[in-house]
Protein backbone atom coordinates (compact mmCIF):
# COMPACT_ATOMS: atom_id res chain seq x y z
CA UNK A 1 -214.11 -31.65 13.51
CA UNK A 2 -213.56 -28.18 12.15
CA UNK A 3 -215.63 -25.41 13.69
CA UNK A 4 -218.04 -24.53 10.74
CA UNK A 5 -221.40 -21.86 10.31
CA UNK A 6 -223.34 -21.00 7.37
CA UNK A 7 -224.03 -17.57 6.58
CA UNK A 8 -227.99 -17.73 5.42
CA UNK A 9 -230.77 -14.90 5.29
CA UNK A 10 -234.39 -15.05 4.11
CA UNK A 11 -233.66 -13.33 1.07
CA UNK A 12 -230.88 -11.81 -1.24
CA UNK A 13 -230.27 -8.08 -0.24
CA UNK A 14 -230.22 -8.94 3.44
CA UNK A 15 -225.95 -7.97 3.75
CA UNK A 16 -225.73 -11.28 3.92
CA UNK A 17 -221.92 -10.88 1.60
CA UNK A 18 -221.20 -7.47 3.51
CA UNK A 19 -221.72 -9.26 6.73
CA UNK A 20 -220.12 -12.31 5.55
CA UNK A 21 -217.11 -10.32 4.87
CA UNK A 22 -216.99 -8.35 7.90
CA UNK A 23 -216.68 -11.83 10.62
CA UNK A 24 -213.82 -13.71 7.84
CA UNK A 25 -211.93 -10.39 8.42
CA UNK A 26 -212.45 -9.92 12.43
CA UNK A 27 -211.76 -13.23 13.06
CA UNK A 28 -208.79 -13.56 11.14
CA UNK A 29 -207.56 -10.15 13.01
CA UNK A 30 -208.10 -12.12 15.94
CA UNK A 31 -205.47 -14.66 14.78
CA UNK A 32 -207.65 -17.36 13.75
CA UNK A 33 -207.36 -19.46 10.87
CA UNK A 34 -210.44 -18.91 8.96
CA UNK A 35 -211.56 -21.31 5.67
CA UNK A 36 -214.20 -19.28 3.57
CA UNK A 37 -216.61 -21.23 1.11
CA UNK A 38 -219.97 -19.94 -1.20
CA UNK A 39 -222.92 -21.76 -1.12
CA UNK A 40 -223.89 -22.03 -5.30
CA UNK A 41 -222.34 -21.60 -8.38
CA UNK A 42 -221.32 -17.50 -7.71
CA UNK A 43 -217.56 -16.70 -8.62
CA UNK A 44 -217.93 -12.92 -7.48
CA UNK A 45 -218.24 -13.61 -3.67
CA UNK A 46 -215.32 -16.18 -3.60
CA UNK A 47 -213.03 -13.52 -4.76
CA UNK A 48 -213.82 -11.10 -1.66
CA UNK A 49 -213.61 -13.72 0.70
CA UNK A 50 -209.71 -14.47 0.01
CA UNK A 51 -208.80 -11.32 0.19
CA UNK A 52 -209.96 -11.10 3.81
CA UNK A 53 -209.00 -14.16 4.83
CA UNK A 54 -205.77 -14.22 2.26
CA UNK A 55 -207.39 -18.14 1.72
CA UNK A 56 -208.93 -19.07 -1.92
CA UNK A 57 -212.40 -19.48 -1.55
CA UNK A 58 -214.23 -22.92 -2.11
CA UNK A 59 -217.56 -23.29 -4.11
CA UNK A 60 -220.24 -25.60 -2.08
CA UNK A 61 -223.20 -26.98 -4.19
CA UNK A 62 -225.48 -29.86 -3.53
CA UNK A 63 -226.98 -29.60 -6.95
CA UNK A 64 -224.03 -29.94 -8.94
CA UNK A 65 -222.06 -32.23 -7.04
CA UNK A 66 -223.33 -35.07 -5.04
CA UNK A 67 -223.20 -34.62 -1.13
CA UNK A 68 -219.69 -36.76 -0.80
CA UNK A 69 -218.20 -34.67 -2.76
CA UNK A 70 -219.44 -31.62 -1.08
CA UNK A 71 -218.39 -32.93 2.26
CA UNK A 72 -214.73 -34.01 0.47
CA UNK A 73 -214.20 -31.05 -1.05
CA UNK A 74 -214.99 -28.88 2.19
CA UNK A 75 -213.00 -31.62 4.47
CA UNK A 76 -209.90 -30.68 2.00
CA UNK A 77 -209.82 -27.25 2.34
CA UNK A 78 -211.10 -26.37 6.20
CA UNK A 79 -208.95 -29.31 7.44
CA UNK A 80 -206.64 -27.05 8.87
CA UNK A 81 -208.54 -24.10 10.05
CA UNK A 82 -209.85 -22.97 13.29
CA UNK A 83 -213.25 -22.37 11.68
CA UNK A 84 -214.90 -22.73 8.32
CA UNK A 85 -217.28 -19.75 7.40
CA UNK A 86 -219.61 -20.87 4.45
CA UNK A 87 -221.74 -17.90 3.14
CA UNK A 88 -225.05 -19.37 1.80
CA UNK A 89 -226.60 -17.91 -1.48
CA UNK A 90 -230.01 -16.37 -1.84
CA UNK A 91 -232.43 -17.49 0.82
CA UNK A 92 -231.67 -20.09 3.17
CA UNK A 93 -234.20 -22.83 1.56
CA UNK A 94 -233.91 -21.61 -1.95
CA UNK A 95 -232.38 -23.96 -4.48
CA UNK A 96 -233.29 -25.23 -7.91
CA UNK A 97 -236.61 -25.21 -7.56
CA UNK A 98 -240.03 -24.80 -5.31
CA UNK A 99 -240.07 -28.86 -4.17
CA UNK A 100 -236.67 -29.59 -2.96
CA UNK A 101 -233.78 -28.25 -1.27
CA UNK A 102 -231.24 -29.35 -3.78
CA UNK A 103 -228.60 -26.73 -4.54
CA UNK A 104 -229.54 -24.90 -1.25
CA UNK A 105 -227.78 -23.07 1.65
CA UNK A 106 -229.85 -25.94 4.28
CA UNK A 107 -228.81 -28.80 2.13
CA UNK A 108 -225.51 -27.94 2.55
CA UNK A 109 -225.63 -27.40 6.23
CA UNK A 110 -227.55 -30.22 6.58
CA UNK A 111 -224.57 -32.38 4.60
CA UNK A 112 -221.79 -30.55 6.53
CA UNK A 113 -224.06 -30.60 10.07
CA UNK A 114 -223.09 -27.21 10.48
CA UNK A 115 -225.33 -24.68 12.28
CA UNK A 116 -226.79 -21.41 10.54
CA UNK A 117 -226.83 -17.91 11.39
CA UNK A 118 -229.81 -16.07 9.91
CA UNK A 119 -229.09 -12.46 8.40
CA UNK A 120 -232.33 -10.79 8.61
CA UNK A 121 -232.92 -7.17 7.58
CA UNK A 122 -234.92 -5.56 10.23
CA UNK A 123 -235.91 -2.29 8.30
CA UNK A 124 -239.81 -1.34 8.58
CA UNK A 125 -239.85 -4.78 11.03
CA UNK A 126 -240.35 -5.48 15.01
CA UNK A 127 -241.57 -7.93 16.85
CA UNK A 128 -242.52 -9.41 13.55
CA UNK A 129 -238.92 -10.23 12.59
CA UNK A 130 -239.07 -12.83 15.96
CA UNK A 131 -242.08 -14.42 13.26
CA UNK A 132 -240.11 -14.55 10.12
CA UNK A 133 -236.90 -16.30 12.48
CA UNK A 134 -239.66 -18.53 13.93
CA UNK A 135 -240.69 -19.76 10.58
CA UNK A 136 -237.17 -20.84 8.65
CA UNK A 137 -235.95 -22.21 12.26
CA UNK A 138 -239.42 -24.82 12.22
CA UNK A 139 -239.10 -25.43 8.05
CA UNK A 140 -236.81 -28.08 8.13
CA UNK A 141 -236.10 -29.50 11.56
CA UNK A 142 -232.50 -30.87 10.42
CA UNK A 143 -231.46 -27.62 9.40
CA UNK A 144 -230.49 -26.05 12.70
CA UNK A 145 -230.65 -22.44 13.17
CA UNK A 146 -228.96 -21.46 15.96
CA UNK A 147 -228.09 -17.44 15.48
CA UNK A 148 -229.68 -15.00 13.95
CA UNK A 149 -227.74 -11.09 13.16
CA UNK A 150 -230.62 -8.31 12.93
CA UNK A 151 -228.80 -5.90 9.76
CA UNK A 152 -230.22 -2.18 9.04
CA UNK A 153 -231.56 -1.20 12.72
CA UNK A 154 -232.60 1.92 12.97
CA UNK A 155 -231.83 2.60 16.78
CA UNK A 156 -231.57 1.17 20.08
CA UNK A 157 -234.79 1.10 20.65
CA UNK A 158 -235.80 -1.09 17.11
CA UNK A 159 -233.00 -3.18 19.19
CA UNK A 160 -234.02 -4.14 22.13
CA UNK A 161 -237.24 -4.67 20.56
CA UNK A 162 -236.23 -7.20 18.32
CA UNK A 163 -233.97 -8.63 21.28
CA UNK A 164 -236.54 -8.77 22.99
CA UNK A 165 -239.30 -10.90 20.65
CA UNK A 166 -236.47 -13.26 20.21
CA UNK A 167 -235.42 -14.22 23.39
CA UNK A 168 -239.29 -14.46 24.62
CA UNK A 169 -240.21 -16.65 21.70
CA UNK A 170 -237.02 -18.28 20.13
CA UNK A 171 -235.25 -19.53 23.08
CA UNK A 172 -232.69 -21.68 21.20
CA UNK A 173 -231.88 -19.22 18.66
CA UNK A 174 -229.07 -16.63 19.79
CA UNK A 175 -229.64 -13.03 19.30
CA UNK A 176 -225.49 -12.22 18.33
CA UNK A 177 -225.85 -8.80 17.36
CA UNK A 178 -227.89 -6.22 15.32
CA UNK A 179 -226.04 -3.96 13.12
CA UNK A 180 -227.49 -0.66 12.57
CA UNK A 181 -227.53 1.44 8.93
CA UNK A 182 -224.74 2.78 7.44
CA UNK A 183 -224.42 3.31 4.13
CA UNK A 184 -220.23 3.68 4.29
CA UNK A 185 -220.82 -0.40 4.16
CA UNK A 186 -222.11 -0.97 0.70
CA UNK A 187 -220.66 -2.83 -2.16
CA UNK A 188 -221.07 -1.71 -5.41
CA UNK A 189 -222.98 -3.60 -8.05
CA UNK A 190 -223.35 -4.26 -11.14
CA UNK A 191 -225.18 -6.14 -14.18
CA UNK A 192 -223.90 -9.46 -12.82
CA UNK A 193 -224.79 -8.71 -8.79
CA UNK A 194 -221.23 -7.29 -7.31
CA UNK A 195 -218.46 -6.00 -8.39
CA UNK A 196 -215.30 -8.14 -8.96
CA UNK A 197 -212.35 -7.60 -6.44
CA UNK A 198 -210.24 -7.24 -9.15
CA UNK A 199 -212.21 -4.37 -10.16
CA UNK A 200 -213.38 -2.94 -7.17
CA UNK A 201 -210.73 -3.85 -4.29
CA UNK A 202 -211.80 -3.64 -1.13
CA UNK A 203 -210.01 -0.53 0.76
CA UNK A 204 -208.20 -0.76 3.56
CA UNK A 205 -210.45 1.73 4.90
CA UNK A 206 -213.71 -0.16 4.03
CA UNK A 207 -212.42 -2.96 5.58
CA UNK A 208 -211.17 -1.51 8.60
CA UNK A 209 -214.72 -0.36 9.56
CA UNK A 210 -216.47 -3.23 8.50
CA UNK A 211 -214.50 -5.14 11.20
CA UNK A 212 -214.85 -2.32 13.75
CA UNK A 213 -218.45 -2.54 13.41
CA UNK A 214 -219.16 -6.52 13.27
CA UNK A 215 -216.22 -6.49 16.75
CA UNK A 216 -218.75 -3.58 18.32
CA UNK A 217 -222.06 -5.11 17.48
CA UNK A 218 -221.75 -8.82 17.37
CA UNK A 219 -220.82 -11.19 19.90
CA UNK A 220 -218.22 -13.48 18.17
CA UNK A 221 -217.34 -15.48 21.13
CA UNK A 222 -221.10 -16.38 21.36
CA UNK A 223 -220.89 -16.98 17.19
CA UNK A 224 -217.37 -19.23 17.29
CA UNK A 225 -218.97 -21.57 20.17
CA UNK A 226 -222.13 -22.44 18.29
CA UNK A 227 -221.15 -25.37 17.18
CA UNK A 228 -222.58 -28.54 18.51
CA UNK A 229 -220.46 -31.57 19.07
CA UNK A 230 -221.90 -33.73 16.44
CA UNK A 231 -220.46 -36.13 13.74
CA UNK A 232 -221.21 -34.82 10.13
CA UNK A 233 -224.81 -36.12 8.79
CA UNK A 234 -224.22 -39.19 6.85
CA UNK A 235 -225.16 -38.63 3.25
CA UNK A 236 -223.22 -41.60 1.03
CA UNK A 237 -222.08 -40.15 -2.23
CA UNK A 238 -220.82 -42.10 -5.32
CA UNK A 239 -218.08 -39.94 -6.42
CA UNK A 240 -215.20 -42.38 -8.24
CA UNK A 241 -211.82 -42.44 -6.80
CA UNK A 242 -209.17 -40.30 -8.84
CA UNK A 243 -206.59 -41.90 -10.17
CA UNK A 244 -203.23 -39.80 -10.67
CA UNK A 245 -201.57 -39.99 -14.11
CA UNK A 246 -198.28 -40.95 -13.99
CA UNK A 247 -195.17 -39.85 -15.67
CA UNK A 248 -194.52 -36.14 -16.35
CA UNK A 249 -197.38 -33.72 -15.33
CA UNK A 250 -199.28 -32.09 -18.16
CA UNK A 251 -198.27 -28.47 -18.61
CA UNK A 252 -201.98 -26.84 -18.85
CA UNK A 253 -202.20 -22.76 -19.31
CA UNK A 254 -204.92 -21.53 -17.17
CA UNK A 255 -206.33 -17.61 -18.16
CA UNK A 256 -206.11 -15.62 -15.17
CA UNK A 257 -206.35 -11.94 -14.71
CA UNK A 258 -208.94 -9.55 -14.41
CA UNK A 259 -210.56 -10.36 -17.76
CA UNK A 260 -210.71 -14.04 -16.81
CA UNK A 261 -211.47 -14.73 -12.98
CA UNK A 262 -214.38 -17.28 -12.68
CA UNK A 263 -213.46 -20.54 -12.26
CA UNK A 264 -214.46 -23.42 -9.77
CA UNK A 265 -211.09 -23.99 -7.53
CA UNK A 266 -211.88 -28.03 -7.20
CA UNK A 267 -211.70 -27.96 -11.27
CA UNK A 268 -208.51 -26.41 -10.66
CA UNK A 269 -207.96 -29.08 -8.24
CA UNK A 270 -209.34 -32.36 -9.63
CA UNK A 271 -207.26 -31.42 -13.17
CA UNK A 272 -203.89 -31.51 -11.14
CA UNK A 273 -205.11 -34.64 -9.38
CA UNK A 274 -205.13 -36.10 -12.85
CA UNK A 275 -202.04 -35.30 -13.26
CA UNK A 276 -201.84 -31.53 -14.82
CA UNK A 277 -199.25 -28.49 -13.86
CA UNK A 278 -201.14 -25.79 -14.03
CA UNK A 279 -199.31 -22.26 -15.63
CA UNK A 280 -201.48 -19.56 -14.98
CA UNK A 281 -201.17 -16.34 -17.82
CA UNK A 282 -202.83 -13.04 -18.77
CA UNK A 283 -204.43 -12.83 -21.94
CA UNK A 284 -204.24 -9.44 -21.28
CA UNK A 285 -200.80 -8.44 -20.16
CA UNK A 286 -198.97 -11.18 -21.61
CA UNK A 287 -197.42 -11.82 -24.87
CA UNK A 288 -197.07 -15.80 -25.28
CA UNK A 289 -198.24 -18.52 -23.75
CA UNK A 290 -196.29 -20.28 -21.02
CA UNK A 291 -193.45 -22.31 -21.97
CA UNK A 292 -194.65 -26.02 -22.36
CA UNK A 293 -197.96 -25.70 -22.74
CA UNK A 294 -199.87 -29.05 -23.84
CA UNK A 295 -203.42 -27.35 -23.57
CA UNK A 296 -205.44 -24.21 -22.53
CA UNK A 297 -208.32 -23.73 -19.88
CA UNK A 298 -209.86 -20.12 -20.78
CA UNK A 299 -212.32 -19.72 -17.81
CA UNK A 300 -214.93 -17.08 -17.62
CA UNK A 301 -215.17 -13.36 -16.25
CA UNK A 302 -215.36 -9.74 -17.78
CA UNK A 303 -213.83 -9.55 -21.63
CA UNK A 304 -216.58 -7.53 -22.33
CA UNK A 305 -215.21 -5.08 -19.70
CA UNK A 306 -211.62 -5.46 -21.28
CA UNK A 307 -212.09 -5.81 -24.83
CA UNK A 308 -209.78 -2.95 -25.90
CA UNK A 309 -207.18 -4.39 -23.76
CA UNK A 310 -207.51 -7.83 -25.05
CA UNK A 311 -207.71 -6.94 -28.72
CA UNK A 312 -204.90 -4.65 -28.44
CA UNK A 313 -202.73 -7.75 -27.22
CA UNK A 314 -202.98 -9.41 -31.11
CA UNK A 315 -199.34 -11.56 -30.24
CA UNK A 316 -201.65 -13.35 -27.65
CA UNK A 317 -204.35 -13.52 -29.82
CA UNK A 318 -202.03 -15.01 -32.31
CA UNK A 319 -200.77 -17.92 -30.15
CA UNK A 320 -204.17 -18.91 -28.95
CA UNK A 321 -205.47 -19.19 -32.29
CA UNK A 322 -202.52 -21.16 -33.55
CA UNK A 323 -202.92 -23.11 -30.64
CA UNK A 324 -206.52 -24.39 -31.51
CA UNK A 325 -205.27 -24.58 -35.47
CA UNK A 326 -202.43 -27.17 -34.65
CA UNK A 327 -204.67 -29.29 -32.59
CA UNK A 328 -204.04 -28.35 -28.97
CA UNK A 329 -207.05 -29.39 -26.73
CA UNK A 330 -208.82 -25.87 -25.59
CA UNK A 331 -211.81 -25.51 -23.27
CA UNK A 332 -212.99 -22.39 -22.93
CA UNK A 333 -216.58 -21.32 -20.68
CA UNK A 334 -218.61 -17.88 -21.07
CA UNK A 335 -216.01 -15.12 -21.34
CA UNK A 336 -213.65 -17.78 -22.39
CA UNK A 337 -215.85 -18.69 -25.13
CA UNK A 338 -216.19 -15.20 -25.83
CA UNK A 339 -212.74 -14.66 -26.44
CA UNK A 340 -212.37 -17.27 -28.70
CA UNK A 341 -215.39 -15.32 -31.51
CA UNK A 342 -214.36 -12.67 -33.72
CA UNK A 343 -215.30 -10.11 -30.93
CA UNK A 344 -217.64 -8.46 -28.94
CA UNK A 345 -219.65 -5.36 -29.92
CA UNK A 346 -220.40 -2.49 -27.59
CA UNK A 347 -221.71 0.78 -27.80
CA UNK A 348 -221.00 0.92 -31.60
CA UNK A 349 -217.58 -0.40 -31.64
CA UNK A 350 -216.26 -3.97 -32.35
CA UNK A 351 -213.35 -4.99 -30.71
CA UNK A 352 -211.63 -8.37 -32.52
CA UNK A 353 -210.91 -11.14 -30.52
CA UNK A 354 -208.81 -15.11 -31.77
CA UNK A 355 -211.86 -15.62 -34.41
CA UNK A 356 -212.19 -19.11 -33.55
CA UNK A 357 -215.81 -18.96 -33.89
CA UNK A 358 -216.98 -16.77 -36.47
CA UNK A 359 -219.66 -15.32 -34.99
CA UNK A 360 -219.52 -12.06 -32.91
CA UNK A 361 -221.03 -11.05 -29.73
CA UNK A 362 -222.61 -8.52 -28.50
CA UNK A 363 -223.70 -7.46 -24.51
CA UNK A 364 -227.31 -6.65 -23.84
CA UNK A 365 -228.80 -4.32 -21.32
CA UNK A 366 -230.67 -7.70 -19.81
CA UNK A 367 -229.64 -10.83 -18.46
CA UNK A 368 -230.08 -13.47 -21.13
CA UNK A 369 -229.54 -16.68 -19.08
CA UNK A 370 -229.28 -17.99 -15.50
CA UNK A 371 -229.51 -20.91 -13.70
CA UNK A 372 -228.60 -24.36 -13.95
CA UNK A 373 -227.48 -26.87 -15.92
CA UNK A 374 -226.80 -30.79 -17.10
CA UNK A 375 -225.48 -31.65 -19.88
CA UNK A 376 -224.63 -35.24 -22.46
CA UNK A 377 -222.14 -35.34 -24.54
CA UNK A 378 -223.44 -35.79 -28.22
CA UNK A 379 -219.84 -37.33 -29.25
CA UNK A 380 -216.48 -38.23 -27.51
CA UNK A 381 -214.56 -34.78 -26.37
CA UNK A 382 -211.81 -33.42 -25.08
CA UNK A 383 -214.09 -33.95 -21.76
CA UNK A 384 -215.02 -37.23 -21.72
CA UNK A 385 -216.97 -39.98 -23.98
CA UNK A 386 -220.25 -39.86 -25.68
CA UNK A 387 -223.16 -39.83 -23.46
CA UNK A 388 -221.23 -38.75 -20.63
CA UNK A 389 -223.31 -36.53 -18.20
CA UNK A 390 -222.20 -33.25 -16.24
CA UNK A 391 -223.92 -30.24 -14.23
CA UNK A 392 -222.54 -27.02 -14.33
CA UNK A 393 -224.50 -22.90 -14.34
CA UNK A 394 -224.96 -20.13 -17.09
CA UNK A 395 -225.21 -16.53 -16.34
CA UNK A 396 -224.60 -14.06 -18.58
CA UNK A 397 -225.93 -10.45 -20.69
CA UNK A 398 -224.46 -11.41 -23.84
CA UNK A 399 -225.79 -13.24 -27.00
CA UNK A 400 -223.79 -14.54 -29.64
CA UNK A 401 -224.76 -14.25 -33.90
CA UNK A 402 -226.32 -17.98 -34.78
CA UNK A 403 -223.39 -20.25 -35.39
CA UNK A 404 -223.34 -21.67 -38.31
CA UNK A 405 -224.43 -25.20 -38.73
CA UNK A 406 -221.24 -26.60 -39.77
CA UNK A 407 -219.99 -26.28 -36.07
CA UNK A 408 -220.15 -29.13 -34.61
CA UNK A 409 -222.76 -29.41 -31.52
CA UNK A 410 -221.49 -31.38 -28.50
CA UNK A 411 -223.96 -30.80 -25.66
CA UNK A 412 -227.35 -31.64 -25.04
CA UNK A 413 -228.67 -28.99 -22.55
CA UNK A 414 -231.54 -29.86 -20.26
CA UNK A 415 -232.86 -27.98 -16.71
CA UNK A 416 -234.68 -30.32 -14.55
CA UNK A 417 -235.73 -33.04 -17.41
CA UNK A 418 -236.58 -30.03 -19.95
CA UNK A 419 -234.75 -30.66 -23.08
CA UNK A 420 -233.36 -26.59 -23.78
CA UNK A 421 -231.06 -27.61 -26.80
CA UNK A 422 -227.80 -28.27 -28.07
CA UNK A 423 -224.72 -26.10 -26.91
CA UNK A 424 -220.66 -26.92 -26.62
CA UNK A 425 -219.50 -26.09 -30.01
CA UNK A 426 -216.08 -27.72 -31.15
CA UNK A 427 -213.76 -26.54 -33.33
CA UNK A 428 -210.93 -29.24 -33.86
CA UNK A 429 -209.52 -30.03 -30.25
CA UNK A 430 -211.52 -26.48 -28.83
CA UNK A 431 -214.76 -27.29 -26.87
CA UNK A 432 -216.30 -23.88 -26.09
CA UNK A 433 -219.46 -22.93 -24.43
CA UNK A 434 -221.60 -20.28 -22.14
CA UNK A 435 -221.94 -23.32 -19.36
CA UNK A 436 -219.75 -23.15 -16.62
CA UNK A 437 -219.50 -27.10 -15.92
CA UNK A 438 -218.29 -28.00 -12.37
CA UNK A 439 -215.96 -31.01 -12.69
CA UNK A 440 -216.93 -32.52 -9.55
CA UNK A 441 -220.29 -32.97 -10.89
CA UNK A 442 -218.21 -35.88 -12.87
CA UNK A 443 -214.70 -36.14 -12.23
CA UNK A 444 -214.08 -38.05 -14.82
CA UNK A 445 -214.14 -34.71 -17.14
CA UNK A 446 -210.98 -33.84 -15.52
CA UNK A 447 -209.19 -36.97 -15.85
CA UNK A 448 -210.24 -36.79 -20.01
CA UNK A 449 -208.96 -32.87 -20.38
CA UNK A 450 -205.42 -33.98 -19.22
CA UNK A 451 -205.36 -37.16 -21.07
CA UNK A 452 -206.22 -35.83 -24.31
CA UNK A 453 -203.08 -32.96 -23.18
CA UNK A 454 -200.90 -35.83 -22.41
CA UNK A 455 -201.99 -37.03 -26.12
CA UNK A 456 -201.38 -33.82 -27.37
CA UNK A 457 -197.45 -33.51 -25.88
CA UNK A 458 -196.93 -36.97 -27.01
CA UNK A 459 -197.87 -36.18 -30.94
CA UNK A 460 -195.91 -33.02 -30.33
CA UNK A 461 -192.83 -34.87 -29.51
CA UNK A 462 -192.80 -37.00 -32.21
């Protein structure tokens, strides 16, 4: 079984990502294989870890996807690692709500039985950090939390103290470092919680203290032997077996660049186990689409933080709108869905996008939406058939005009029961919407998105 710790902390703003970071990158300098995953439905984390680990990172969420596909997913891509390091997301025991750990960091350590290392920030705390260990080591008994890293300590002294209350009153819990303050290891944030790496790249510099620090002040021999020799919990899951279409893969044109870089990598995954070749392209840099192309997958990211760029590039604009007009099946999420409206609208200027939709957008200086997700399809789609169900996350500071009621409505949107409305707008073969729908939360969306592009290259050739 591969080696395997979760990341978790008490709270967001703990370094939890910064510390994250720092142990991918010093044990990969020690030669180790290292397979990175995110607890939750963030995109912006994933991104740092592969460029320390030079692995793609692999979302992890017991909400969205049932646990036998969490555990299939993770078996996939740490199958050939010498240790999987999953960084959790907020608290340790937060999730979709107050009652239940679903969509949690300890769900999925308790699915993966993988041990957790707490991240607690120790600034204005003592002995009274030992407390706040004590209680999220007793919450859940099957969550085991065997480490816990002590972040922001303000000398040797605040050290040994909080050695100290650990060891006297936590004696299964393993003290593996404390890392004192220094600013020179921030990230930079912004509206959407960090950075992207493809807007802020981590330096060589940054990165080369990071790792000096976490290889001075934490014991990672003590960290990479914390795993206990158990089997896996057994959680059965009901995920369907994928079928692979036969005959000629699908050609499918995936948006990536710096506009475009949030997207699930097991949607990526489950669409070429149906049978799809994906061709990835810049809506930014380049001029056509690739060569072949039987559909388009425009996932989500920054346009807003590109739109001069992206309007500027009118040949691509061109293609993708001719695309959509002569029947090509599109699916598009948040800044995917952006792209495809007449524009966005910032600081007093519009910048024109495909005009798709005709409605324009426009950022706001507060988050509009977050959280998560289901969704049933009001009619038969590019995704699937009528009444099928999937889970997937919105986030974003961006509203759209009201689209007009002659576009046709293809989601029903409820959180936790709570009917919130209708969403997924279609425009011939284009499904576009703010929801970020993970495919594993129903596979079977994958398998329809190349089938209707096999369709599509079929009509085409005759």
């Amino acid at each position: 079984m591969t080696r395997r710790i979760v990341i978790a902390a008490p709270q967001s703003g703990s370094g939890k990502t910064t510390i994250t970071l720092g142990i991918m990158a010093a044990l990969r300098r020690r030669g180790l294989k290292v397979a990175p995953f995110k607890v939750g439905p963030d995109f912006i984390d994933p991104g740092y870890h592969g460029v320390v680990t030079g692995t793609p990172s692999v979302n992890l969420d017991g909400w969205m996807c049932d646990a036998g596909f969490v555990r299939d997913t993770f078996d996939r891509h740490a199958a050939a690692a010498d240790i999987a390091v999953i960084e959790g997301v907020m608290g340790l025991f937060d999730g979709i709500d107050g009652v239940s750990e679903a969509g949690s960091s300890a769900q999925v350590a308790k699915i993966l039985g993988a041990p957790v290392v707490l991240v607690v920030d120790a600034r204005s705390q003592a002995r009274s950090a030992a407390a706040l260990v004590h209680g999220f080591a007793s919450f859940d008994p099957a969550v085991r939390v065997a480490g816990v890293i002590f972040n922001n300590v303000a000398s040797e002294n605040h050290e040994r103290i909080l050695r100290e209350a650990v060891t006297a009153g936590l004696p299964d819990v393993t003290v593996l470092g404390c890392i004192p303050r220094d600013p020179l290891l921030a990230i930079p944030s912004r509206h959407l919680g960090l950075t992207t790496v493809d807007d802020n790249p981590l330096s060589e510099e940054f990165v080369g203290h990071l790792v000096e620090v976490i290889e001075k002040q934490l014991d990672l021999e003590a960290l990479f032997e914390l795993n206990p020799a158990a089997t896996v919990a057994d959680a059965a899951g009901d995920r369907a077996a994928l079928q692979t279409a036969p005959g000629d893969p699908v050609r499918i044109a995936v948006a990536r660049d710096k506009a475009f870089c949030f997207v699930y990598q097991d949607n990526l995954r489950l669409l070429e186990e149906s049978g799809a070749e994906l061709r990835f392209f810049s809506p930014l840099d380049d001029a056509a689409l690739p060569d072949g192309t039987c559909g388009i997958y425009l996932p989500g990211g920054y346009p807003e933080l590109f739109a001069r760029e992206l309007a500027a590039n009118d040949l691509m604009t061109r293609q993708i709108r001719g695309a959509v007009e002569a029947g090509m099946p599109v699916y598009a999420e948040c800044g995917g869905f952006i792209y495809l409206t007449e524009g966005v609208a910032a600081e007093g200027v519009t910048h024109r996008f495909t005009g798709v939709f005709p409605v324009l957008t426009r950022m706001l200086p507060r988050r509009k939406a977050l959280g998560y997700r289901e969704v049933e399809l009001l009619a038969d789609s590019i995704i699937g058939r009528k009444g099928s169900v999937a889970r997937g996350h919105e986030f974003h500071y961006s509203e759209m005009e009201e689209m007009p009621a002659g576009v046709e409505r293809l989601y029903s949107v409820s959180r936790k029961g709570t009917y919130l409305g209708t969403e997924g707008y279609r425009y011939k073969n284009c499904l576009a919407s703010y929801l970020h729908l993970h495919f594993g939360s129903s596979p079977r969306l994958a398998e329809s998105l190349v089938g209707q592009c096999n369709e599509y290259m079929k009509r085409s050739l005759t």
